[in-house]
C-alpha atoms as a PDB file:
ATOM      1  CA  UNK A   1     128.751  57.613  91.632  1.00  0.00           C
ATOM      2  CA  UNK A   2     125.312  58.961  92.013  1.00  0.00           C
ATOM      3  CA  UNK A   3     125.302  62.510  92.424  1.00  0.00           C
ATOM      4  CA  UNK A   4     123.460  64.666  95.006  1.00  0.00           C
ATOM      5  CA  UNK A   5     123.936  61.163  97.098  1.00  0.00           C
ATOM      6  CA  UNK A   6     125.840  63.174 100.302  1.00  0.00           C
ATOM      7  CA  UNK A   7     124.835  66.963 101.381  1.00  0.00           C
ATOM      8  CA  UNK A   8     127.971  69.386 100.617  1.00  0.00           C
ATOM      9  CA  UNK A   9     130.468  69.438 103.191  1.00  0.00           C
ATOM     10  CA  UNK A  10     131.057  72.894 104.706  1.00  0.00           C
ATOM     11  CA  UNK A  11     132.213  75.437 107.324  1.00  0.00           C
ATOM     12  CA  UNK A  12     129.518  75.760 109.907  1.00  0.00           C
ATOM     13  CA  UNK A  13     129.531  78.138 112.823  1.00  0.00           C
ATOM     14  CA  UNK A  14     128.182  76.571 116.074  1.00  0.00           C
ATOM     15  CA  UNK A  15     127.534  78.913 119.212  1.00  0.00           C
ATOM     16  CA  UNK A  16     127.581  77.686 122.266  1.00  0.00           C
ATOM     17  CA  UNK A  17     124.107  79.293 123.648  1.00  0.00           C
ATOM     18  CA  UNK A  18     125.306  78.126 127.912  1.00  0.00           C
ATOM     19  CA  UNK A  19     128.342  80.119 127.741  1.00  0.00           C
ATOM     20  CA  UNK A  20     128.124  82.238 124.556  1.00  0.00           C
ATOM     21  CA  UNK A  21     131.597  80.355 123.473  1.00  0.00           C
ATOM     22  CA  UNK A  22     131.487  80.227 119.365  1.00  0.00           C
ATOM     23  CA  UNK A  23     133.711  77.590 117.240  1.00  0.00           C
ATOM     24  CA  UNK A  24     134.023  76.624 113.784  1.00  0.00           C
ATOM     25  CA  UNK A  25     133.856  73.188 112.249  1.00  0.00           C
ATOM     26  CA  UNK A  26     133.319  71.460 109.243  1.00  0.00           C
ATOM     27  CA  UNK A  27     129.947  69.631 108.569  1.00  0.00           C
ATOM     28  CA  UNK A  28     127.021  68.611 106.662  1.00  0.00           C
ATOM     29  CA  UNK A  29     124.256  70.685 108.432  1.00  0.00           C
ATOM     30  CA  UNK A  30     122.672  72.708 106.368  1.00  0.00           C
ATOM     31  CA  UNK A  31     121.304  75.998 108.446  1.00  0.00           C
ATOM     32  CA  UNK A  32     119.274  78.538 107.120  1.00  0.00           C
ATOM     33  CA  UNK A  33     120.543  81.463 109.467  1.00  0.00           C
ATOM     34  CA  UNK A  34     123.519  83.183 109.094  1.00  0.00           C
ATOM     35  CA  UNK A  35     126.265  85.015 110.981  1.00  0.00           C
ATOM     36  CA  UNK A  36     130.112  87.032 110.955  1.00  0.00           C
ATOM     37  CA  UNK A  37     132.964  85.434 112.633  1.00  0.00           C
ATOM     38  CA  UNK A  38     136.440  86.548 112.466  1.00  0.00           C
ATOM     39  CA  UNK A  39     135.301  88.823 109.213  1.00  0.00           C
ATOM     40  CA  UNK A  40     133.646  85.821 107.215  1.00  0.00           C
ATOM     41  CA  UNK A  41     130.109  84.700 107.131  1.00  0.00           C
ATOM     42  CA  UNK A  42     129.311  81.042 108.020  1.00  0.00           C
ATOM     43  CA  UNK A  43     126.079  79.621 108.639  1.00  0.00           C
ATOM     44  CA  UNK A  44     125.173  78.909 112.354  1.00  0.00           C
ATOM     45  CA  UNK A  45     124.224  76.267 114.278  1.00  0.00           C
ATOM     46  CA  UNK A  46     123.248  76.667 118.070  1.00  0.00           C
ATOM     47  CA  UNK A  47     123.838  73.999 120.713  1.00  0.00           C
ATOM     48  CA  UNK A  48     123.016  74.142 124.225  1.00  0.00           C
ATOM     49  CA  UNK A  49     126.165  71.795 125.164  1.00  0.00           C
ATOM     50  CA  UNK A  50     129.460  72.168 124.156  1.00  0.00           C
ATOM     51  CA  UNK A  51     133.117  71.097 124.947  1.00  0.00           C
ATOM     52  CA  UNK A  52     133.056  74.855 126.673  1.00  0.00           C
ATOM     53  CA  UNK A  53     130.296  74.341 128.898  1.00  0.00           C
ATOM     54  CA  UNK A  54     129.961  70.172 129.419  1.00  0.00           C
ATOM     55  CA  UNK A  55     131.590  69.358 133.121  1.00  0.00           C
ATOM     56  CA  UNK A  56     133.318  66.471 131.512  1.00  0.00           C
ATOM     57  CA  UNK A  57     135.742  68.923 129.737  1.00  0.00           C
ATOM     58  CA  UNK A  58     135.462  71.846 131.597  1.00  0.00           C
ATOM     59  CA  UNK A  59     136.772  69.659 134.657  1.00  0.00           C
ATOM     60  CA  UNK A  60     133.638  71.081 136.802  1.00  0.00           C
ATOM     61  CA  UNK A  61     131.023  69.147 138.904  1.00  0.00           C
ATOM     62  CA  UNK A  62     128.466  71.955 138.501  1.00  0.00           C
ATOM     63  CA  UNK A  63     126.283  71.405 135.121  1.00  0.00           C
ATOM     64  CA  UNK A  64     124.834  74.566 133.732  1.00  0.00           C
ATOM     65  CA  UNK A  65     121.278  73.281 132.646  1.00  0.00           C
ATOM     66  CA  UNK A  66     119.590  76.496 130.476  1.00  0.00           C
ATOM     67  CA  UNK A  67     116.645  74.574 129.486  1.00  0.00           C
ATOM     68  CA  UNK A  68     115.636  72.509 132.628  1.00  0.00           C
ATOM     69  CA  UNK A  69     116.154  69.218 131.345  1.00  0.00           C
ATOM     70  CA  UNK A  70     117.662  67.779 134.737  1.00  0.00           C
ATOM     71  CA  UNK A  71     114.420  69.397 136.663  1.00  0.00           C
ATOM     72  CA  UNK A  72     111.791  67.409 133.695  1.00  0.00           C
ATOM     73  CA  UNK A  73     113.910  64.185 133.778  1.00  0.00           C
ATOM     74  CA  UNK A  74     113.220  64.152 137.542  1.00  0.00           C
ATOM     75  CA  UNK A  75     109.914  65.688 137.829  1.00  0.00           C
ATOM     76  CA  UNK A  76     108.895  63.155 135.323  1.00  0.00           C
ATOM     77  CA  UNK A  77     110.454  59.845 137.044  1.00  0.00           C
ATOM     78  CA  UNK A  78     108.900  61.102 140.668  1.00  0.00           C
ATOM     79  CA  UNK A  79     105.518  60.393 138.912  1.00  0.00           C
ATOM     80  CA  UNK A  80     106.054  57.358 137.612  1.00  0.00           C
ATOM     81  CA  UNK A  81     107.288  56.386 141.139  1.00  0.00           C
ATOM     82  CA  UNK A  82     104.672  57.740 142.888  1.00  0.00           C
ATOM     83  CA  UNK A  83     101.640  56.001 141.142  1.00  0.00           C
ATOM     84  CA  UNK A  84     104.261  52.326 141.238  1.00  0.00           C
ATOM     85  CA  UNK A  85     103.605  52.808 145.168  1.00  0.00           C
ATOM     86  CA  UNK A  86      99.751  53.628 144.635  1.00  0.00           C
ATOM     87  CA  UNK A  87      99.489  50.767 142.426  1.00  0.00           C
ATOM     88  CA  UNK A  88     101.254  48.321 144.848  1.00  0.00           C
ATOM     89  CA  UNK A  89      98.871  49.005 147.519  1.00  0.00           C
ATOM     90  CA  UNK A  90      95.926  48.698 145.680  1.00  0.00           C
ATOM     91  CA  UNK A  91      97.431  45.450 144.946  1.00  0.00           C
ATOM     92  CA  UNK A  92      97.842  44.531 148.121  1.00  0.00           C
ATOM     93  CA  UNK A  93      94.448  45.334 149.550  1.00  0.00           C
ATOM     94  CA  UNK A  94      92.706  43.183 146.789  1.00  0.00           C
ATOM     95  CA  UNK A  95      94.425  40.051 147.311  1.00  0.00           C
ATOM     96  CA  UNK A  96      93.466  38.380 150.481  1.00  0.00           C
ATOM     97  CA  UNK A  97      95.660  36.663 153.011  1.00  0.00           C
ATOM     98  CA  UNK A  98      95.903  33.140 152.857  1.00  0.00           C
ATOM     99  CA  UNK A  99      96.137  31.324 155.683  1.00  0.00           C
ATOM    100  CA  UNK A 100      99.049  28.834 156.165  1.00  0.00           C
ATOM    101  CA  UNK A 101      98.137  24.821 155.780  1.00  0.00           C
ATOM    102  CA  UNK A 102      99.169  22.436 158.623  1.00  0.00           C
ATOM    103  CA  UNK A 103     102.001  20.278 158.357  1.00  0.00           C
ATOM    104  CA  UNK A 104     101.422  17.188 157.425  1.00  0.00           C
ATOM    105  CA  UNK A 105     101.750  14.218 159.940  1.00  0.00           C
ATOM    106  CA  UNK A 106     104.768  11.419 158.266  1.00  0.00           C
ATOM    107  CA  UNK A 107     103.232   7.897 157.489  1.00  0.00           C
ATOM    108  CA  UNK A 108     105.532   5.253 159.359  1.00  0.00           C
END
């Protein structure tokens, strides 16, 4: 086996930052910062979503969103939308009506 072919596999402390809610699981992250839980030191690793704060296990339909990601998302779409309309009409005032052709009379 090649070595140095996988990072080490470790304790890593990950902290909730919605709820404050702290947890510790193995993993291959490798973070630079530090902190003591339970009276050990474990390297930290902060996530704005966690089982303690996502509605899907919490059992709530309220979602906590710290960072405004929900607000963006839509803020962002409503544009798009907007200038689809603007586009549409412009669209529609260029091309011009055409008018419909007579039927044509049968041969018999």
């Amino acid at each position: 086996m090649k070595k140095k072919g996988h990072p080490p596999y470790q304790e890593v402390l990950f902290e909730d930052t919605s709820t404050g809610t702290k947890f510790v699981c193995g993993s291959t992250m490798q973070p630079k910062e530090k902190a003591t839980f339970e009276g050990k030191e474990y390297p930290v690793c902060r996530v704005p979503i966690s089982s303690a704060s996502h509605p899907f296990f919490t059992g709530s339909k309220q979602f906590i969103d710290t960072e405004g990601r929900v607000d963006k998302f839509t803020k962002k779409y409503a544009k798009k939308k907007q200038q689809q309309q603007k586009d549409m009409k412009k669209q529609e005032e260029k091309v011009p009506v055409k008018k419909k052709a007579k039927p044509r009379k049968k041969k018999t």
